[in-house]
PDB file of N, CA and C in Angstrom:
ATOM      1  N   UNK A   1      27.994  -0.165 -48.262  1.00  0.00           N
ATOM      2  CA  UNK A   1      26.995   0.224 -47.278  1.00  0.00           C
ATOM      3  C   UNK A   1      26.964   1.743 -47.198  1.00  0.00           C
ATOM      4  N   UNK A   2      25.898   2.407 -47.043  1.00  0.00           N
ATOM      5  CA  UNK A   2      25.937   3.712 -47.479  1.00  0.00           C
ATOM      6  C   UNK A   2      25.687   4.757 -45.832  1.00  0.00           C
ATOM      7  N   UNK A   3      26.208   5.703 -46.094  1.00  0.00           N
ATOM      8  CA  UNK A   3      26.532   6.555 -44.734  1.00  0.00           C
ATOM      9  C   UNK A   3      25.008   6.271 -44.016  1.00  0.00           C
ATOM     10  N   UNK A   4      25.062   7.192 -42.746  1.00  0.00           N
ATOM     11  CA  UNK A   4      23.903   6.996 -41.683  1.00  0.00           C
ATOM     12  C   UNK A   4      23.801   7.948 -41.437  1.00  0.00           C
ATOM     13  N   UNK A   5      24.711   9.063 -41.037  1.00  0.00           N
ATOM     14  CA  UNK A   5      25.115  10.140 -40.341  1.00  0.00           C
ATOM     15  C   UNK A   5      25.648  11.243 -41.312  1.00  0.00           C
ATOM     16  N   UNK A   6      26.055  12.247 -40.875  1.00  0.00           N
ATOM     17  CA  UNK A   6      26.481  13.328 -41.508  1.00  0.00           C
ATOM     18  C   UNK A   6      27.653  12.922 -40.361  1.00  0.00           C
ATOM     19  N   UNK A   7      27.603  12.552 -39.432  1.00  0.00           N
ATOM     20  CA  UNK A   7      29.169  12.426 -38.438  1.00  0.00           C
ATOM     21  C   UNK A   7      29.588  11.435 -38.545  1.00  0.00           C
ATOM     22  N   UNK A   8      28.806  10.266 -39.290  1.00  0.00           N
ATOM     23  CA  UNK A   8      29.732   8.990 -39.523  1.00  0.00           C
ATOM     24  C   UNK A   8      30.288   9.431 -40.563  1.00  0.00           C
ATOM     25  N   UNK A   9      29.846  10.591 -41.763  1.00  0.00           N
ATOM     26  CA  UNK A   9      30.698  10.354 -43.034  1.00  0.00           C
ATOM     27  C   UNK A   9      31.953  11.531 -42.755  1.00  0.00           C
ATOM     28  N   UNK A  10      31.755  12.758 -41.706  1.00  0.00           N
ATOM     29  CA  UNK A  10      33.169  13.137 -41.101  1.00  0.00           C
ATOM     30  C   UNK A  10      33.741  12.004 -40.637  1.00  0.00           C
ATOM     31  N   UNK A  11      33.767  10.913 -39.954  1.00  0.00           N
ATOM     32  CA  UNK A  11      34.193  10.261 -39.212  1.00  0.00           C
ATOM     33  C   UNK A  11      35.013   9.352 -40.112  1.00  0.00           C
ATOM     34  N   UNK A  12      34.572   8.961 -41.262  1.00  0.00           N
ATOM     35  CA  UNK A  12      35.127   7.944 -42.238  1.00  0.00           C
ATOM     36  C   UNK A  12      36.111   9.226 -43.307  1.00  0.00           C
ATOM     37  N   UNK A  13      36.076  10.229 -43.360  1.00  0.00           N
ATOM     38  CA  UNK A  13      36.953  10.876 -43.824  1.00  0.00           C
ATOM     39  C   UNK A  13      37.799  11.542 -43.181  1.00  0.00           C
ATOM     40  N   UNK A  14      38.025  11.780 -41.995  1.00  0.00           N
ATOM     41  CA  UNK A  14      39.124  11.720 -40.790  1.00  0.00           C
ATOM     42  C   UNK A  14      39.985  10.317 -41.282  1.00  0.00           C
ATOM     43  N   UNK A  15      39.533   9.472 -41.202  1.00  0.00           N
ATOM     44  CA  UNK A  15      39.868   7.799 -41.139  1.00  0.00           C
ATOM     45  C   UNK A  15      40.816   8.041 -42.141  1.00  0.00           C
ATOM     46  N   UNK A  16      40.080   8.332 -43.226  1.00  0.00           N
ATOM     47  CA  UNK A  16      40.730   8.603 -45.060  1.00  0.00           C
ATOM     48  C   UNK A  16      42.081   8.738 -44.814  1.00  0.00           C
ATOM     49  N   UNK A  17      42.144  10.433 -44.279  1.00  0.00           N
ATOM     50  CA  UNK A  17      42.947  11.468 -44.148  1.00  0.00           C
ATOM     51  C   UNK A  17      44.037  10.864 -43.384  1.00  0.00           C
ATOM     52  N   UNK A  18      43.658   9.972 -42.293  1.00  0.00           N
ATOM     53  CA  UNK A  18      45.119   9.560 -41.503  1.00  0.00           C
ATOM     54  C   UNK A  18      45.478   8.538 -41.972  1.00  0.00           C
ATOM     55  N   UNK A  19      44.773   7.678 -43.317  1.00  0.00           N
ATOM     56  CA  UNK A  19      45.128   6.973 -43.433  1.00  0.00           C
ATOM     57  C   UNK A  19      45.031   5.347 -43.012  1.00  0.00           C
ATOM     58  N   UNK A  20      43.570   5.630 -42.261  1.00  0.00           N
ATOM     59  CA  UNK A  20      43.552   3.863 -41.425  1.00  0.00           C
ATOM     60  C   UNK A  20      42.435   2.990 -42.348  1.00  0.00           C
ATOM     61  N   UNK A  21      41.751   4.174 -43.626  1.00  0.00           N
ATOM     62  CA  UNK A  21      41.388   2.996 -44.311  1.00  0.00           C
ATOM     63  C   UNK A  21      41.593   3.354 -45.499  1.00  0.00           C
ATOM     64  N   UNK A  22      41.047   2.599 -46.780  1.00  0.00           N
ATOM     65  CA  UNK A  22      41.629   2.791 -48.168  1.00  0.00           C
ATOM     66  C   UNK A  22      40.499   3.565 -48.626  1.00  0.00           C
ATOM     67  N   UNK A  23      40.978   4.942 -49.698  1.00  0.00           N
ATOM     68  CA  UNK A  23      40.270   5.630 -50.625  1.00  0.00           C
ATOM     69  C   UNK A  23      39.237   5.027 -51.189  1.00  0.00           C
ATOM     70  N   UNK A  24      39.199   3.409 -51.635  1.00  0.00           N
ATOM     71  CA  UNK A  24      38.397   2.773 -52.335  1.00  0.00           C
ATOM     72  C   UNK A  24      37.194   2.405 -51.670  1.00  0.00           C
ATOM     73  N   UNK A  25      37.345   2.620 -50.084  1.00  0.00           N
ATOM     74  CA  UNK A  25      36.423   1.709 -49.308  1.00  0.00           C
ATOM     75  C   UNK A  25      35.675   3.385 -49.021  1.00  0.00           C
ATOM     76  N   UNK A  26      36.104   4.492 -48.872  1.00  0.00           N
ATOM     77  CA  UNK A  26      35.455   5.843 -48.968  1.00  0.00           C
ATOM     78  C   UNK A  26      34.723   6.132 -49.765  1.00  0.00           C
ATOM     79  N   UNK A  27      35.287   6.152 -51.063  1.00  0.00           N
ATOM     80  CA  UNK A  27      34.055   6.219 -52.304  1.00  0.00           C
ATOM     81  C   UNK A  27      33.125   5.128 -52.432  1.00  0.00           C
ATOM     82  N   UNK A  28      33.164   4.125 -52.064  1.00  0.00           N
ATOM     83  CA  UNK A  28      32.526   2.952 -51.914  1.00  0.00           C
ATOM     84  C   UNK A  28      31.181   3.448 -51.187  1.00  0.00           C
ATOM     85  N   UNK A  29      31.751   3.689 -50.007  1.00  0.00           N
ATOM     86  CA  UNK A  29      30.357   4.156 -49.274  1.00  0.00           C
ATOM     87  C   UNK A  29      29.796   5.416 -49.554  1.00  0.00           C
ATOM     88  N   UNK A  30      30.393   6.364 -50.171  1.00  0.00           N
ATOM     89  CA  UNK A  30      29.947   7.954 -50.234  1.00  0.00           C
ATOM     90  C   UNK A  30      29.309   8.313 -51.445  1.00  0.00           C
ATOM     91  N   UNK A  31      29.697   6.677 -52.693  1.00  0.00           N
ATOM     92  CA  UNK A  31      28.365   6.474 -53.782  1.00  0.00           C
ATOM     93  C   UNK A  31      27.251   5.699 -53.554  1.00  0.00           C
ATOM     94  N   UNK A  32      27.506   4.764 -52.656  1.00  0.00           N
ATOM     95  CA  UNK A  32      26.086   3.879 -52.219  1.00  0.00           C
ATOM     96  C   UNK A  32      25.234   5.201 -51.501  1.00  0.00           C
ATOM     97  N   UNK A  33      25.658   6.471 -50.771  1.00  0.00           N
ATOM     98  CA  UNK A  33      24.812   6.847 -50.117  1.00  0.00           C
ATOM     99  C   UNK A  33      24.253   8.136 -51.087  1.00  0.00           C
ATOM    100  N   UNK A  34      24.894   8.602 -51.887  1.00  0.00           N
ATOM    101  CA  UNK A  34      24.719   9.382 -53.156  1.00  0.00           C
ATOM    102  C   UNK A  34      23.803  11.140 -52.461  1.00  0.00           C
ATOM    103  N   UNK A  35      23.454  11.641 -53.201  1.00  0.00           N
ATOM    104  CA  UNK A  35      22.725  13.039 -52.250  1.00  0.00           C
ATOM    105  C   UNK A  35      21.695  12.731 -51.230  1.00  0.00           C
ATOM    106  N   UNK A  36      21.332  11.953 -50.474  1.00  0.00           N
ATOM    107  CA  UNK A  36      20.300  11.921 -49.586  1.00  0.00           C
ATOM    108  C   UNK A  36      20.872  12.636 -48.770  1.00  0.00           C
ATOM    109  N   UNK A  37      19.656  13.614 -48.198  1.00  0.00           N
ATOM    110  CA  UNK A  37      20.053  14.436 -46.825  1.00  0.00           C
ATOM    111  C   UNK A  37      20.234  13.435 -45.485  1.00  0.00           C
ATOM    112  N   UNK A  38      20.886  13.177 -45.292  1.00  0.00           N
ATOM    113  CA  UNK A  38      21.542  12.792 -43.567  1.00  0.00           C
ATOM    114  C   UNK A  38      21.158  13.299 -42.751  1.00  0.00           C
ATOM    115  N   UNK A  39      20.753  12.864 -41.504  1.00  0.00           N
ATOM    116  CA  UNK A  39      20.750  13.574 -40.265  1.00  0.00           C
ATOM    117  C   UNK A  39      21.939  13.430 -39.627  1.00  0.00           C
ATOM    118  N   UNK A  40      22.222  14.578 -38.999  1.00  0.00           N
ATOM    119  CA  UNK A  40      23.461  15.089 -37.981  1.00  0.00           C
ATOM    120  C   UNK A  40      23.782  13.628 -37.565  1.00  0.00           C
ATOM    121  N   UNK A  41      22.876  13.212 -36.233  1.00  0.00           N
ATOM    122  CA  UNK A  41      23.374  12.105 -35.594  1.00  0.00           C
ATOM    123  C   UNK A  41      22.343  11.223 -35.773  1.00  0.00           C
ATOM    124  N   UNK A  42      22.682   9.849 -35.843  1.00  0.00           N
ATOM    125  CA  UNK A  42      21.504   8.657 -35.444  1.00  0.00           C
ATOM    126  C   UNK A  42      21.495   8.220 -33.975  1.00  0.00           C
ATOM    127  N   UNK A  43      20.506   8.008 -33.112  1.00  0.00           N
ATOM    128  CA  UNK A  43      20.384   7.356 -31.974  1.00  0.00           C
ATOM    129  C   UNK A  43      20.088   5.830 -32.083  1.00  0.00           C
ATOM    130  N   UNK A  44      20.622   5.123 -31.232  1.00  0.00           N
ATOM    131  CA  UNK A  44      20.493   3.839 -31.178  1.00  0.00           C
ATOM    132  C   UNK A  44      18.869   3.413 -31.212  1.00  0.00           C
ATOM    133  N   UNK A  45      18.444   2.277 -31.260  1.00  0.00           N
ATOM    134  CA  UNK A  45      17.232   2.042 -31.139  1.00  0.00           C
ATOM    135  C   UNK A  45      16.710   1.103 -30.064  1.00  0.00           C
ATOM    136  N   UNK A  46      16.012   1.206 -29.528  1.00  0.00           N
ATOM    137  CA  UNK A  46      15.991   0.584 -28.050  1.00  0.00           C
ATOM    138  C   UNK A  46      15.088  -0.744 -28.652  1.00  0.00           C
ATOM    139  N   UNK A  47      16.285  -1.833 -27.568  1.00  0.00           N
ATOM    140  CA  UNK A  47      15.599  -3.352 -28.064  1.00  0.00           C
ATOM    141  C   UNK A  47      14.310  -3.276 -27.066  1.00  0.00           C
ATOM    142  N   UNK A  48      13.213  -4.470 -27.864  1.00  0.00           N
ATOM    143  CA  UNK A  48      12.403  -4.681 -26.903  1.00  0.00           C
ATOM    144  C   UNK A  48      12.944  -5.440 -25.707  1.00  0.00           C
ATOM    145  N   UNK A  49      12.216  -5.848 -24.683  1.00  0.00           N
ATOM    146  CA  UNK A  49      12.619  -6.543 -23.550  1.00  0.00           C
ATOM    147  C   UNK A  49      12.037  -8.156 -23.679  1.00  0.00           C
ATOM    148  N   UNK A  50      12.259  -8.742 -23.139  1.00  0.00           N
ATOM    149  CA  UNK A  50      12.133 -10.370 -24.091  1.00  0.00           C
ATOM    150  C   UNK A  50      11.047 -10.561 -22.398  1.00  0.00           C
ATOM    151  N   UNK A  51       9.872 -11.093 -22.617  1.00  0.00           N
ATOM    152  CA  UNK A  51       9.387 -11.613 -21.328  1.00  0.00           C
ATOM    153  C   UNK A  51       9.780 -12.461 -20.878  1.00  0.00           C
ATOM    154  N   UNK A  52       9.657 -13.098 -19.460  1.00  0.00           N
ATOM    155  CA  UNK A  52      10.317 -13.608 -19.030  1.00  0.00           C
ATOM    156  C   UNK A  52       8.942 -14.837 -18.066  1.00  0.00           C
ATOM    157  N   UNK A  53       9.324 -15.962 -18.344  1.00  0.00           N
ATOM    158  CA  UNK A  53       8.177 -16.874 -17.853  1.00  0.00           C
ATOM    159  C   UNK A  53       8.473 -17.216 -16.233  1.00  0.00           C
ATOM    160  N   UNK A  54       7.865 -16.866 -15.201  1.00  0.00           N
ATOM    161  CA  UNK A  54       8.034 -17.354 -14.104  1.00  0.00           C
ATOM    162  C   UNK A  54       7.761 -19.208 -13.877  1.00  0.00           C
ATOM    163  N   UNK A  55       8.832 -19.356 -12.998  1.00  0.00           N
ATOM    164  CA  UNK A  55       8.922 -20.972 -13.247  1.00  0.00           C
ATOM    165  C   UNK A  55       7.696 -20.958 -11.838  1.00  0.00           C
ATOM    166  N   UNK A  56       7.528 -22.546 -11.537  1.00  0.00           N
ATOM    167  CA  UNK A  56       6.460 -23.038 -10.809  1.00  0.00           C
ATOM    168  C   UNK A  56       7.224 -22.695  -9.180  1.00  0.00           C
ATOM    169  N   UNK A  57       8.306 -22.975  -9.476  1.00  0.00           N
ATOM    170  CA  UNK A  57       8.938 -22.571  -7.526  1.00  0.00           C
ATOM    171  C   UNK A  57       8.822 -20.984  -7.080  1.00  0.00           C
ATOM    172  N   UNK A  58       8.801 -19.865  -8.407  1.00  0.00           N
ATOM    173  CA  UNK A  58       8.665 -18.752  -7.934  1.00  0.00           C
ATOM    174  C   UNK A  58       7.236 -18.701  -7.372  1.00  0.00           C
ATOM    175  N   UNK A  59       6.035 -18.931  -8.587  1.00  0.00           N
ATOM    176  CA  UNK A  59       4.688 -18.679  -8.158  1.00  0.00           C
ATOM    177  C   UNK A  59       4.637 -19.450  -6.792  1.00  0.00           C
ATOM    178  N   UNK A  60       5.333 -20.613  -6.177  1.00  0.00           N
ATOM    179  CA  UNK A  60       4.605 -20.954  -5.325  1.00  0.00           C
ATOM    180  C   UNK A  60       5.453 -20.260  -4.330  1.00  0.00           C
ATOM    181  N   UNK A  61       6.294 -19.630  -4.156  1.00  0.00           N
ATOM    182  CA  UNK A  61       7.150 -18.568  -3.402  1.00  0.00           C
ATOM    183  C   UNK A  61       6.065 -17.365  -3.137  1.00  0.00           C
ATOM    184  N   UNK A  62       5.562 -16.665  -4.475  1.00  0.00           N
ATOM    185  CA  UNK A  62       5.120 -15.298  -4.173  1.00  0.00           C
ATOM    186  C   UNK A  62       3.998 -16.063  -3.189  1.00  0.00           C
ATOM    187  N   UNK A  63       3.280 -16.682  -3.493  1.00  0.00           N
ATOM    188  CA  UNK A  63       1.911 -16.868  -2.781  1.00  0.00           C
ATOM    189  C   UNK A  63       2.214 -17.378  -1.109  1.00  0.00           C
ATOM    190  N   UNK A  64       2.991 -17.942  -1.017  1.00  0.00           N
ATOM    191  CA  UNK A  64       3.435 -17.816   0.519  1.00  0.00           C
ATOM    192  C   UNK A  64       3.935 -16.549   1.189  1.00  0.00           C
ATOM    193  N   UNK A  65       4.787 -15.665   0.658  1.00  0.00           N
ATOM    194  CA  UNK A  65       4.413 -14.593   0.770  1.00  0.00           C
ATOM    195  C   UNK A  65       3.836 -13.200   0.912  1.00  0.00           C
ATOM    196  N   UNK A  66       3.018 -13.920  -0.019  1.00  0.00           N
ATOM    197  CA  UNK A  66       1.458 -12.553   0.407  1.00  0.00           C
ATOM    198  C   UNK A  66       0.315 -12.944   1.234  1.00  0.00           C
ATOM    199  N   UNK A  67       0.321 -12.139   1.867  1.00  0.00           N
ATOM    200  CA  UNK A  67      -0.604 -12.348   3.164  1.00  0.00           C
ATOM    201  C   UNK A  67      -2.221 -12.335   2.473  1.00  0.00           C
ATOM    202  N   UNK A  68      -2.708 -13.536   2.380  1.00  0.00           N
ATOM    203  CA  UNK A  68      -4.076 -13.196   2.464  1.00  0.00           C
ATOM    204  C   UNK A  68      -5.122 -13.054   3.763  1.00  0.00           C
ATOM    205  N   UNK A  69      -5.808 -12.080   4.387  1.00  0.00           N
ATOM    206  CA  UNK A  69      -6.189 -11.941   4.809  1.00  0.00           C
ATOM    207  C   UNK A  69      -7.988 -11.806   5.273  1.00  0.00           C
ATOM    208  N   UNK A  70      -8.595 -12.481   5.193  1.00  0.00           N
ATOM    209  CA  UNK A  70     -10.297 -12.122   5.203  1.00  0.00           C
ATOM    210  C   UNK A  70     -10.288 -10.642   5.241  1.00  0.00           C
ATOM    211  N   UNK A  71     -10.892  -9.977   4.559  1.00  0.00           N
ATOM    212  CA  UNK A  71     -11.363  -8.792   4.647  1.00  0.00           C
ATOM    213  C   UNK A  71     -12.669  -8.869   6.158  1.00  0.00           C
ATOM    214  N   UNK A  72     -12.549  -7.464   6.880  1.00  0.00           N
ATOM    215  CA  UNK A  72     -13.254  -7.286   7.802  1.00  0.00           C
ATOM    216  C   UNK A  72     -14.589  -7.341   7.753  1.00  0.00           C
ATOM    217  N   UNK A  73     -15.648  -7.934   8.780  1.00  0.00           N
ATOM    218  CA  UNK A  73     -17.133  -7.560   8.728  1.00  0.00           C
ATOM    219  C   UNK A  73     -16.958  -6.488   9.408  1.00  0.00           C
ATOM    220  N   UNK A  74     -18.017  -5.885   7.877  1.00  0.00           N
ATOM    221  CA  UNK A  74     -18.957  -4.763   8.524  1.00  0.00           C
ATOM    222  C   UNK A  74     -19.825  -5.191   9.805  1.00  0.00           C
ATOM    223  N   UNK A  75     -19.814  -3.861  10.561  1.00  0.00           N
ATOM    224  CA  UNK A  75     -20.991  -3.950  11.595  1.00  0.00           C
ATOM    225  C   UNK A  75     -22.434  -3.505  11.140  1.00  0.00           C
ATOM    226  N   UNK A  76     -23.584  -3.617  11.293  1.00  0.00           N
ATOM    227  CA  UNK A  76     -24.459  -2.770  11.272  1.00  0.00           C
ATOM    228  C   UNK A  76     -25.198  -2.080  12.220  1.00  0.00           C
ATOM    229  N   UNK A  77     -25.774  -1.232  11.977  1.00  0.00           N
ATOM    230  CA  UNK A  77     -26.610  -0.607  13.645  1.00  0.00           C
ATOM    231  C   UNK A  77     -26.056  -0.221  14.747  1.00  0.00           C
ATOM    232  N   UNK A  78     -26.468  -0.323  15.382  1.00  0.00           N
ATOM    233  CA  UNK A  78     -26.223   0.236  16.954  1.00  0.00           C
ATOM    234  C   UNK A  78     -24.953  -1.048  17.378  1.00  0.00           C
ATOM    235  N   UNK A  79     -24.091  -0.707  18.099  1.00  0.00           N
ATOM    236  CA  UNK A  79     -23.448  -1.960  19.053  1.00  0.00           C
ATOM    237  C   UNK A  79     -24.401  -2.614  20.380  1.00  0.00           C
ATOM    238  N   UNK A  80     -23.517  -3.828  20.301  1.00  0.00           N
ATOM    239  CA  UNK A  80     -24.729  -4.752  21.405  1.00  0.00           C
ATOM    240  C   UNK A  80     -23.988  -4.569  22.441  1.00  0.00           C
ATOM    241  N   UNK A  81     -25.795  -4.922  23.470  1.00  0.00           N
ATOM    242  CA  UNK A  81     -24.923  -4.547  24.952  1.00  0.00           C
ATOM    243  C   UNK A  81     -24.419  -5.702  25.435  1.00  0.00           C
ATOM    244  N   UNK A  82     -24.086  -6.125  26.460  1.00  0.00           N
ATOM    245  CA  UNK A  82     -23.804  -7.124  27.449  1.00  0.00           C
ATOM    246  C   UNK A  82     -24.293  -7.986  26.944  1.00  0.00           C
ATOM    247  N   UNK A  83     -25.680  -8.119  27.413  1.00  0.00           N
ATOM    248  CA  UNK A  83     -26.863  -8.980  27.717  1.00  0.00           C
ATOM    249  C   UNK A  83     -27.261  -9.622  26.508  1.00  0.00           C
ATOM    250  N   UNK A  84     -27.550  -9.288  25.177  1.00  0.00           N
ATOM    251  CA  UNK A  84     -27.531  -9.677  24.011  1.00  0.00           C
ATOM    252  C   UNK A  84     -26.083 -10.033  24.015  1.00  0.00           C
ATOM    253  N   UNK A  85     -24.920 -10.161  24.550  1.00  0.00           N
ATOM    254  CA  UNK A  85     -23.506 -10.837  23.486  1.00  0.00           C
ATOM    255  C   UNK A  85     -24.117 -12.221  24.743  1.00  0.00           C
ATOM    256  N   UNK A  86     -24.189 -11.858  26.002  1.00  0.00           N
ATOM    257  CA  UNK A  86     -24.207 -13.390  26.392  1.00  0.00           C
ATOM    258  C   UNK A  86     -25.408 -13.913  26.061  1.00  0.00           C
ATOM    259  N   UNK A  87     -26.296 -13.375  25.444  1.00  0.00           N
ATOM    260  CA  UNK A  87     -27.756 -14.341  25.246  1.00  0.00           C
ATOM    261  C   UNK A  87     -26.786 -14.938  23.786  1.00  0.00           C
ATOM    262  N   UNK A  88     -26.682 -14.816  23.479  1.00  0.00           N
ATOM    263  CA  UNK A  88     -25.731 -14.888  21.700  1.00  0.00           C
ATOM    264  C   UNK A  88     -24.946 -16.279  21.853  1.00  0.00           C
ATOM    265  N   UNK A  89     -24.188 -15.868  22.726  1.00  0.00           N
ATOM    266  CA  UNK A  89     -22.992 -16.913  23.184  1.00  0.00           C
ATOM    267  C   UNK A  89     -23.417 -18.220  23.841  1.00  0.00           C
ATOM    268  N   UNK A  90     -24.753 -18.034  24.297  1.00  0.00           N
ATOM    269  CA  UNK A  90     -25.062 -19.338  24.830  1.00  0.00           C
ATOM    270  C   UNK A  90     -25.816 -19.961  24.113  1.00  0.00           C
ATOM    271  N   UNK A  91     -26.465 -19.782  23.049  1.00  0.00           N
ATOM    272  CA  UNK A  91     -27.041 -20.752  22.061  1.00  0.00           C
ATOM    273  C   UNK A  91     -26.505 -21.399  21.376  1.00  0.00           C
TER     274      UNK A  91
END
């Protein structure tokens, strides 16, 4: 498997040097990766996020929860007096 990094391949020759892995498994990787320029560091790659299906007890949760409300009537014109709300009210 061939380097990633310019600090993974310090990192695997530190390793060498103290000894925690074998010479063979160094050249191994430092010919699979052969002159390609490396970047310094690699950053991880961000997983997507997996959607997530709301079951039937949530939806019927949110909707008891949110207030539906009639939106307000508009008024139009002038306000009524007295006399027009009780002529109104008695028909």
């Amino acid at each position: 498997m061939p380097f990633k990094s310019k600090a993974q391949r310090r990192k695997f020759a530190q390793l060498l040097v103290e000894g925690k892995i074998a010479p063979e498994v160094y050249e191994e990787w430092n010919q699979e990766t052969g002159r390609a320029t490396l970047p310094e560091r690699v950053k991880k790659k961000n997983k997507k996020k997996k959607k997530t299906t709301t079951t039937t007890a949530t939806r019927k949760k949110r909707k008891t929860t949110r207030s539906r409300r009639a939106p307000a009537k508009k008024r139009s014109g002038a306000p009524r007096s007295n006399a027009k709300r009780k002529a109104t009210r008695k028909r």
